[in-house]
Protein backbone atom coordinates (compact mmCIF):
# COMPACT_ATOMS: atom_id res chain seq x y z
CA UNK A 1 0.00 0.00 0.00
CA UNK A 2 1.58 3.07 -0.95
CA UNK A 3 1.33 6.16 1.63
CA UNK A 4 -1.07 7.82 -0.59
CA UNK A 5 -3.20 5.33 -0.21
CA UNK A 6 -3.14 4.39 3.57
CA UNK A 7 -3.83 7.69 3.98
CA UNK A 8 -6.97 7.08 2.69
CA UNK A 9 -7.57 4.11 5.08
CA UNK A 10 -6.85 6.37 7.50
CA UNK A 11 -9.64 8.47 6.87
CA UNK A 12 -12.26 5.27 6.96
CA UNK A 13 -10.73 3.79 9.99
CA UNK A 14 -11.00 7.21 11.93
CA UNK A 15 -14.48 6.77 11.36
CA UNK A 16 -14.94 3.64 13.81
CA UNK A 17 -12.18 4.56 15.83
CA UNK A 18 -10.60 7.17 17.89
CA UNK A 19 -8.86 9.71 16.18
CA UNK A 20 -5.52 8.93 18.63
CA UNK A 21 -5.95 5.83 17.64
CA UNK A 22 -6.17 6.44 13.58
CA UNK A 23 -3.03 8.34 14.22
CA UNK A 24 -1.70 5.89 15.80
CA UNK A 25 -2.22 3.40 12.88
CA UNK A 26 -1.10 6.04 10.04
CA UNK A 27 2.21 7.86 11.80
CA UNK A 28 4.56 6.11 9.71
CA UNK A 29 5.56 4.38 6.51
CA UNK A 30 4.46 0.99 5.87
CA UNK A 31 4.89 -1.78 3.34
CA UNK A 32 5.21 -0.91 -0.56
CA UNK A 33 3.66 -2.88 -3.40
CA UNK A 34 1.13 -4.94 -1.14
CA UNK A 35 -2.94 -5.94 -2.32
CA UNK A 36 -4.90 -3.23 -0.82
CA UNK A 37 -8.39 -4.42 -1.66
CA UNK A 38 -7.63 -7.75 0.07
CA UNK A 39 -8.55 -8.02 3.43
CA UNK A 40 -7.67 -11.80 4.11
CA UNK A 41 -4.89 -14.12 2.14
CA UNK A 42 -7.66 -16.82 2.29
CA UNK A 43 -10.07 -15.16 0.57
CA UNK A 44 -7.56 -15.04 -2.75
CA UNK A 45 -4.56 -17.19 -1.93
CA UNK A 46 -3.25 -20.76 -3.11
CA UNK A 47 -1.10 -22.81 -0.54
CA UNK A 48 1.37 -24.70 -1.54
CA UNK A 49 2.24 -27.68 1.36
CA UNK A 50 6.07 -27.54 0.08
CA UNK A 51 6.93 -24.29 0.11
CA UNK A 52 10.17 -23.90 2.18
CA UNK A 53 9.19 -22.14 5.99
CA UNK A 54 10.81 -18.19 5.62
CA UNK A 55 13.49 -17.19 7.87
CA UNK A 56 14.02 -13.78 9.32
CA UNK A 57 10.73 -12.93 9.92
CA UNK A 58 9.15 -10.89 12.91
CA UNK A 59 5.86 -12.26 14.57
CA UNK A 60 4.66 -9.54 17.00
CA UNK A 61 2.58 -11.59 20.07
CA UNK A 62 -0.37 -9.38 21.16
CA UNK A 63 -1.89 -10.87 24.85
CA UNK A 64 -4.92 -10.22 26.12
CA UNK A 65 -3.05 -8.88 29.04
CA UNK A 66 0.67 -8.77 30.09
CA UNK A 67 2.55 -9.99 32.96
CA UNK A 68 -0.56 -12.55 33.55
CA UNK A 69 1.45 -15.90 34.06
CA UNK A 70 -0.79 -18.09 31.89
CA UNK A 71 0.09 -15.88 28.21
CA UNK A 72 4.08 -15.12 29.87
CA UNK A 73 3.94 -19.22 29.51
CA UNK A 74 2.45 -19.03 25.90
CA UNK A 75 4.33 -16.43 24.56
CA UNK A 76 7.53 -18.04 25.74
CA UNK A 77 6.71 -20.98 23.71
CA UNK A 78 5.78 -19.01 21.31
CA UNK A 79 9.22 -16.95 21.53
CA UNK A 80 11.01 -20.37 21.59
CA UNK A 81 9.87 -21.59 18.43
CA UNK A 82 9.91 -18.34 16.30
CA UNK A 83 13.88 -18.27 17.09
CA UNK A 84 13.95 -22.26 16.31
CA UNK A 85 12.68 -21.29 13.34
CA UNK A 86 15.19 -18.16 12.65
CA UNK A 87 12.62 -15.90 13.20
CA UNK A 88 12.55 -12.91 15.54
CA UNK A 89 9.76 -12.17 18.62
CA UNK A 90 8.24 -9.46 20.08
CA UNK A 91 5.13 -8.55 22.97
CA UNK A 92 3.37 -5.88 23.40
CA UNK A 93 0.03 -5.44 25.29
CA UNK A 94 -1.88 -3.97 27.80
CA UNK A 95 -1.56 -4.42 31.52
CA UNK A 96 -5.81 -4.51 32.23
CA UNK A 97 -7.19 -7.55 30.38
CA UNK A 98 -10.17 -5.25 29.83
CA UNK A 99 -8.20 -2.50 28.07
CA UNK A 100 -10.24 -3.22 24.48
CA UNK A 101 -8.79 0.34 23.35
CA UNK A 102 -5.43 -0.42 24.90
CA UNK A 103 -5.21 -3.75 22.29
CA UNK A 104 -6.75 -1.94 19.09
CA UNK A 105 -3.93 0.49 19.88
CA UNK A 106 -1.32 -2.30 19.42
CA UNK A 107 -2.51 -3.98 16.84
CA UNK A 108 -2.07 -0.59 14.73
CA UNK A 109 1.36 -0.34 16.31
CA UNK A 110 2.12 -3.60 15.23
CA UNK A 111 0.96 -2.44 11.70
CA UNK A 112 3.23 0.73 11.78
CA UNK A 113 6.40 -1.48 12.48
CA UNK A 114 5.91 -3.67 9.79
CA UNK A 115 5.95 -6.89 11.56
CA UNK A 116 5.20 -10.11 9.07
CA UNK A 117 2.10 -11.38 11.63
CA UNK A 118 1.25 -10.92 14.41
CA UNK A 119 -0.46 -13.44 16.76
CA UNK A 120 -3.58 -12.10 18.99
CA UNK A 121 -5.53 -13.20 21.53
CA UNK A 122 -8.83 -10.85 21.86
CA UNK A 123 -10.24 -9.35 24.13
CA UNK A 124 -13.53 -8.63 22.58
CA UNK A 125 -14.92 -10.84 18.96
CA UNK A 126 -15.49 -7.56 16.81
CA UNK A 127 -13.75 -4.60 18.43
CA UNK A 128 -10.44 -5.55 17.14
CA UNK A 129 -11.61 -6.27 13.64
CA UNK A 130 -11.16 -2.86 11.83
CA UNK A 131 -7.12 -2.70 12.93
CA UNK A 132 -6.99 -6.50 12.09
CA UNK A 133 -8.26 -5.71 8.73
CA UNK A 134 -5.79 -3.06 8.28
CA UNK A 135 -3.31 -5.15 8.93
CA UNK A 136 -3.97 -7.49 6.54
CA UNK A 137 -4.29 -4.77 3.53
CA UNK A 138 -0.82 -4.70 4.60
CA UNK A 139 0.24 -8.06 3.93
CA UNK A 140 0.31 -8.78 7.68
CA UNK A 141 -0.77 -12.50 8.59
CA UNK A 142 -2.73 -12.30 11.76
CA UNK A 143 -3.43 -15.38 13.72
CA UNK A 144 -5.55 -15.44 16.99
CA UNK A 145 -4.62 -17.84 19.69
CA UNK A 146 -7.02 -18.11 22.91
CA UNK A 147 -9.85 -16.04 22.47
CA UNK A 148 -10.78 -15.52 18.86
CA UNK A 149 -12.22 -12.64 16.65
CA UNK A 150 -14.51 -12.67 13.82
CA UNK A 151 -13.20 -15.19 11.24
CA UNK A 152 -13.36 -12.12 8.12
CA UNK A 153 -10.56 -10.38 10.51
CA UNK A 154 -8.00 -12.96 10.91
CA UNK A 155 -6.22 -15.58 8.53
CA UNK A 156 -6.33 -18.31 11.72
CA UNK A 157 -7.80 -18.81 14.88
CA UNK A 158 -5.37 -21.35 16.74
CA UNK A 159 -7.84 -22.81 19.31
CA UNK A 160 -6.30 -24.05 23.21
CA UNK A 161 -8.96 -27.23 22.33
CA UNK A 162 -12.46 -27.95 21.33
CA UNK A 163 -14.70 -25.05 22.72
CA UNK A 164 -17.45 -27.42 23.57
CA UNK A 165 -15.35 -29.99 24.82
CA UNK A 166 -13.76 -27.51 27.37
CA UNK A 167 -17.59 -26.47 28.31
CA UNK A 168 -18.70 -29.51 28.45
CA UNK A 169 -16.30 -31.31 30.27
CA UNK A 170 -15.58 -28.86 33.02
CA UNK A 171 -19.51 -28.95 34.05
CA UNK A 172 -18.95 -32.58 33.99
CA UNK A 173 -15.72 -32.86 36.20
CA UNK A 174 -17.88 -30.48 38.34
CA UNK A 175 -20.98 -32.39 38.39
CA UNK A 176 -19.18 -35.23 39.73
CA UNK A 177 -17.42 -33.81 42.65
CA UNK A 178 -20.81 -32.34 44.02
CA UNK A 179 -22.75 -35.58 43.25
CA UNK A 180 -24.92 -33.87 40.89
CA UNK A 181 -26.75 -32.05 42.88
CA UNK A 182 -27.05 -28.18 44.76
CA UNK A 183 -26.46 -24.70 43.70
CA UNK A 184 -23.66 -23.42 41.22
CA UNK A 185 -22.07 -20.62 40.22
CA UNK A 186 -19.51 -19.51 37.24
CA UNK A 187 -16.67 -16.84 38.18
CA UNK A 188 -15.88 -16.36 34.67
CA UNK A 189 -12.92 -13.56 33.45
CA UNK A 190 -14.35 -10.40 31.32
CA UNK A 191 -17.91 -9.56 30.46
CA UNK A 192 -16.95 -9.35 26.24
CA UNK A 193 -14.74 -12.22 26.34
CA UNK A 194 -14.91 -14.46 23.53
CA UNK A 195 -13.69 -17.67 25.10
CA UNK A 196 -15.58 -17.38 27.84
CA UNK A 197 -18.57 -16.54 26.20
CA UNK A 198 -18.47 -19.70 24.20
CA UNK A 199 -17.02 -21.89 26.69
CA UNK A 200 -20.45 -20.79 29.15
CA UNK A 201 -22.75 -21.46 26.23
CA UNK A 202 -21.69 -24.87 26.40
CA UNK A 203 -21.78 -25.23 29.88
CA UNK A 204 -25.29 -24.22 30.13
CA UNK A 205 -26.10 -26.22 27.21
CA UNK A 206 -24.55 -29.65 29.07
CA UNK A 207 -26.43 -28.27 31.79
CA UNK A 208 -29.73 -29.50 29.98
CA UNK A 209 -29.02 -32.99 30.30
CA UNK A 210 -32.01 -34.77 32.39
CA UNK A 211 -28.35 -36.15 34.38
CA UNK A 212 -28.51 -32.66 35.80
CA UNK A 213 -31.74 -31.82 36.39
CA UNK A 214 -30.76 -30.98 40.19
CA UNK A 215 -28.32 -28.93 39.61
CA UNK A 216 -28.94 -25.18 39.06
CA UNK A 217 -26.92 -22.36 37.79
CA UNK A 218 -27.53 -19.49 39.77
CA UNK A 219 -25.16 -16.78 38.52
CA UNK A 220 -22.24 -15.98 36.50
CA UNK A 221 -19.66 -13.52 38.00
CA UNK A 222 -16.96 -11.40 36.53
CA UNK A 223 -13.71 -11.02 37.89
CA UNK A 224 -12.04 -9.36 34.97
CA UNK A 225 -9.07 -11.48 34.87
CA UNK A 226 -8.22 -9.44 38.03
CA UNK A 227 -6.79 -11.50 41.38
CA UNK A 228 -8.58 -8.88 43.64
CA UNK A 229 -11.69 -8.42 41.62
CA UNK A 230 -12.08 -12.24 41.44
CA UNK A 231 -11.17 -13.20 44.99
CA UNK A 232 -14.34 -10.75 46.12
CA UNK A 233 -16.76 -11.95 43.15
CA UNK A 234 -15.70 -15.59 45.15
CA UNK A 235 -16.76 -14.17 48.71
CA UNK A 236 -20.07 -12.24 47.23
CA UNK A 237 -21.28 -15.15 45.75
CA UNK A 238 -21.12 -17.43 49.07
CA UNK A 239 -22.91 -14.37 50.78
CA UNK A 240 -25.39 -14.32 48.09
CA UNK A 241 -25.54 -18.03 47.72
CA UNK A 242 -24.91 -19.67 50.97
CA UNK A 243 -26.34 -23.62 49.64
CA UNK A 244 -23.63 -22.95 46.98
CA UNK A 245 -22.10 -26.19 46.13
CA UNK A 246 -19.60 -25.52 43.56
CA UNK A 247 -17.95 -22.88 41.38
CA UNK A 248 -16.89 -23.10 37.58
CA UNK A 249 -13.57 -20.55 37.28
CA UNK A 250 -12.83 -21.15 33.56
CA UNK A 251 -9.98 -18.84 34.02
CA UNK A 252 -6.64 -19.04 35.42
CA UNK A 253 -6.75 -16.03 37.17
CA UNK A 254 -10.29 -16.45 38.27
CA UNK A 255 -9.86 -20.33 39.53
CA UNK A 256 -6.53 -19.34 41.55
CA UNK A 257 -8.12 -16.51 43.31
CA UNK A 258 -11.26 -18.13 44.08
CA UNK A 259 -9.21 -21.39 45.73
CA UNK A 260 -7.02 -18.28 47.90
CA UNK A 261 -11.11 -17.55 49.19
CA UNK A 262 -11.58 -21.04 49.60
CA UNK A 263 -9.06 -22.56 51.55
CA UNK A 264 -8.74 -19.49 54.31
CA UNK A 265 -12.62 -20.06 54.59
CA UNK A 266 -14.97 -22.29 55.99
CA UNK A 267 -15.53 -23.56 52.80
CA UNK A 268 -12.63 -25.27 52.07
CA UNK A 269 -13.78 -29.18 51.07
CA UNK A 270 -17.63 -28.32 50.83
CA UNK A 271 -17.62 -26.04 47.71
CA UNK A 272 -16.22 -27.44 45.69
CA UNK A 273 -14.05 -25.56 42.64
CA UNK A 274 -12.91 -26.61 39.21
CA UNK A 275 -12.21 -24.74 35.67
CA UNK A 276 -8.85 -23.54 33.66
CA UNK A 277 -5.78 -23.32 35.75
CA UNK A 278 -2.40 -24.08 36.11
CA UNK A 279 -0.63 -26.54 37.46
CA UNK A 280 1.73 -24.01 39.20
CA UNK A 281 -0.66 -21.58 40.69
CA UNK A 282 -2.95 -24.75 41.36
CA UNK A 283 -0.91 -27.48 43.61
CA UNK A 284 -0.72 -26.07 46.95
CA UNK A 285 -4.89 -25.93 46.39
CA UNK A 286 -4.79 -29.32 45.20
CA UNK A 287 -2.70 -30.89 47.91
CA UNK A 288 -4.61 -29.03 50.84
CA UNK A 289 -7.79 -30.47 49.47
CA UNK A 290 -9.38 -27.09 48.21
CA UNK A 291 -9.28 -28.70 45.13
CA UNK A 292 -10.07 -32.14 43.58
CA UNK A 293 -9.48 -31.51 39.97
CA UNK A 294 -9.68 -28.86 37.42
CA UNK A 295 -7.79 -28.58 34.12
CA UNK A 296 -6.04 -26.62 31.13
CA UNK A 297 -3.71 -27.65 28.31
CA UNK A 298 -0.34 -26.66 28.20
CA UNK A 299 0.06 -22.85 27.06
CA UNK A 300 3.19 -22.81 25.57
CA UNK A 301 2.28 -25.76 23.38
CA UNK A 302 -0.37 -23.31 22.46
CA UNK A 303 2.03 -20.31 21.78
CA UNK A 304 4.39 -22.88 19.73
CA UNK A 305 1.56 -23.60 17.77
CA UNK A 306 0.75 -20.08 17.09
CA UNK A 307 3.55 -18.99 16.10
CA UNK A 308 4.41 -21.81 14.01
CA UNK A 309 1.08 -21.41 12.03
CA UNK A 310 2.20 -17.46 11.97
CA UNK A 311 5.16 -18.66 10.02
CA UNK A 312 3.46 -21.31 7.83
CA UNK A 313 1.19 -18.28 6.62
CA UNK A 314 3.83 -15.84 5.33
CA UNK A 315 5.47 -18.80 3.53
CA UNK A 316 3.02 -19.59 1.84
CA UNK A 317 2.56 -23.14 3.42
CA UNK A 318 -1.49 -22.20 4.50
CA UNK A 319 -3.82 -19.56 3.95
CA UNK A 320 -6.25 -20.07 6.56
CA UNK A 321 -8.85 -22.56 4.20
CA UNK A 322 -10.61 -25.08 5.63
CA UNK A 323 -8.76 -28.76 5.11
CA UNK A 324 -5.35 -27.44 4.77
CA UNK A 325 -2.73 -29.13 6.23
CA UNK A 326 0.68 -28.31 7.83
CA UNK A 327 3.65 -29.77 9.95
CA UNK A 328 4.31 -27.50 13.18
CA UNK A 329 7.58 -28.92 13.99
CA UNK A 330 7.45 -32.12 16.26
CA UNK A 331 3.72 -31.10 17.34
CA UNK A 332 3.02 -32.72 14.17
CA UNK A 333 0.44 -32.76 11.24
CA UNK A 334 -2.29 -29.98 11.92
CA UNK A 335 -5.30 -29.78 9.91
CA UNK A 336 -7.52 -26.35 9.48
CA UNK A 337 -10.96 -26.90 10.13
CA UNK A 338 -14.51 -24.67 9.71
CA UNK A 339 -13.70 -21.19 9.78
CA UNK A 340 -9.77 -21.28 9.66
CA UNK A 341 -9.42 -22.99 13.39
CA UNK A 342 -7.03 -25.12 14.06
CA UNK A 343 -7.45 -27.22 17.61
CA UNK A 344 -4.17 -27.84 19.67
CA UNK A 345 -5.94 -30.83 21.53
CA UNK A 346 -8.34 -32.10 24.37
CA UNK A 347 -7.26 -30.81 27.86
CA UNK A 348 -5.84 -32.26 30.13
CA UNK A 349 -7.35 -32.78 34.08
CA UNK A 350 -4.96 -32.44 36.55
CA UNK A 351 -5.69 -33.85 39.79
CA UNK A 352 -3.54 -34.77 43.35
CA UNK A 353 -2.29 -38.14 41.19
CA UNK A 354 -0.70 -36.41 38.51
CA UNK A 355 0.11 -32.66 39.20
CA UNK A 356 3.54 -33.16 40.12
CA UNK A 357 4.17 -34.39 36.15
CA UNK A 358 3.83 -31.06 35.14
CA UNK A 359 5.69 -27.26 35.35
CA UNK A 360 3.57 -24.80 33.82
């Protein structure tokens, strides 16, 4: 896109955004002789499986939120394999994991420097989509790992696992602990985001099966991602809910703060708590018997595989179509499915029996 032209972007994305944040996406040169009336490389683009993986490239990670130990684990595995791969890595984000503004801002940043792609994990399905888009008129590949964004603003989503089997199964691991039956609640992470979103959909949906017709859902919570925030949504729901007999954290930051409630409380061992952790911030929890089970999968398998598809998309390897298939180093064969998403894997449950196998 030549400047003359961006600067006619500009004027149509200051229209949906900020005008700091047009600026922002229009300060400085960016890359010559690219297609500027394609948004996505899978809309026009032809893979070709044996094209040889580019070297020198720079993938630009974009977290939902940094310093938050779960994406410093996948972005080191992400970092890991980009310089396996004689590529260069870089993060930028912001600090909240609600900072919606704070991301669009770096994704445009991103775009200014010229990076090759730039992997994303969103904090909100559509308000990323216009600087995504941009990005792409630029010849950027942009992959979303995590939490995912509309599929017309991104060439890949790479997916943690099967959103309804992570629904599903943690209402299931749940169900069991509490004898399905009693009160339960969700402490989920923010209000707009997409993962969670689709992860409680399925939750409530398993929550239709006759085999739980005594247990009810009586609220889902926000903690924002936010230890604080999260440890007092955890102590306002037993207040509100004192038959509560279980809590769904599907968030790492959420499910660690809510077992820090737990076992200083009376609670500890009757309510009971599962969802996405770590097996870091989770053992202590799990060997004091705050916690029977909950589970994840392994985050910087996740980042690996991010990056990795990041790569295979500027060389050509994949565009993002559905059925495509590509080697990610020893992960192994990957195959794209509906929508451009590509699954890492079912999680894993990590209980008192096996925690110790892992360091994450």
């Amino acid at each position: 896109m030549r400047k003359s032209t961006l600067r006619r972007s500009c004027a149509a994305l200051a229209a949906v955004t900020s005008f700091a944040l047009a600026a922002t996406a229009c300060g400085g040169t960016t890359k010559e002789d690219v297609k500027s009336d394609t948004a996505s490389a899978s809309a026009t683009g032809k893979a070709d499986p044996n094209a040889e993986l580019k070297k020198g490239l720079t993938v630009g990670f974009l977290p939902k939120q940094v310093n938050n130990p779960y994406f410093t684990s996948a972005d080191k595995g992400g970092e890991a394999a980009l310089k396996e791969l004689g590529s260069s890595y870089k993060e930028v984000g912001p600090s909240s994991a609600t900072d919606t503004s704070g991301q669009v801002s770096y994704v445009n940043t991103l775009t200014q420097q010229q990076v090759d792609a730039m992997a994303v994990s969103a904090q909100d399905p559509g308000a990323l989509c216009t600087a995504l888009k941009q990005a792409m008129s630029n010849d950027i590949k942009v992959v979303t790992y995590d939490s995912d964004t509309k599929p017309e603003c991104r060439n890949a989503f790479v997916s943690q696992a099967s959103a309804e089997d992570l629904g599903r199964t943690e209402v299931q691991l749940l169900a069991e602990q509490i004898g399905y039956k009693g009160e339960i609640a969700i402490l989920s992470a923010a209000q707009t985001a997409t993962n969670q979103n689709i992860w409680i959909d399925f939750m409530k949906d398993e929550l239709k099966d006759p085999k739980y017709k005594d247990i009810k859902l009586v609220k889902v919570a926000y903690g924002d991602d936010d230890a604080q925030k999260s440890f007092q949504q955890t102590q306002g729901l037993l207040q509100e809910y004192p038959n509560l007999k279980g809590i769904i954290s599907p968030t790492t930051v959420g499910i660690k703060a809510a077992a820090q409630y737990l076992s200083g409380s009376k609670y500890k061992g009757k309510v009971k708590l599962t969802g996405l952790g770590t097996p870091n911030d989770m053992r202590k929890y799990v060997k004091n018997g705050t916690v029977e089970g909950f589970e994840l999968w392994d985050p910087a398998k996740l980042g690996e595989l991010a990056a990795r598809t990041s790569v295979a998309l500027v060389s050509g390897q994949i565009t993002g179509k559905e059925g495509e298939t590509f080697t990610a180093g020893d992960m192994g064969e990957f195959t794209i499915g509906k929508d451009g998403v590509i699954s890492l894997g079912k999680p894993t449950v990590f209980t008192k029996d096996n925690i110790d196998q892992f360091d994450f």
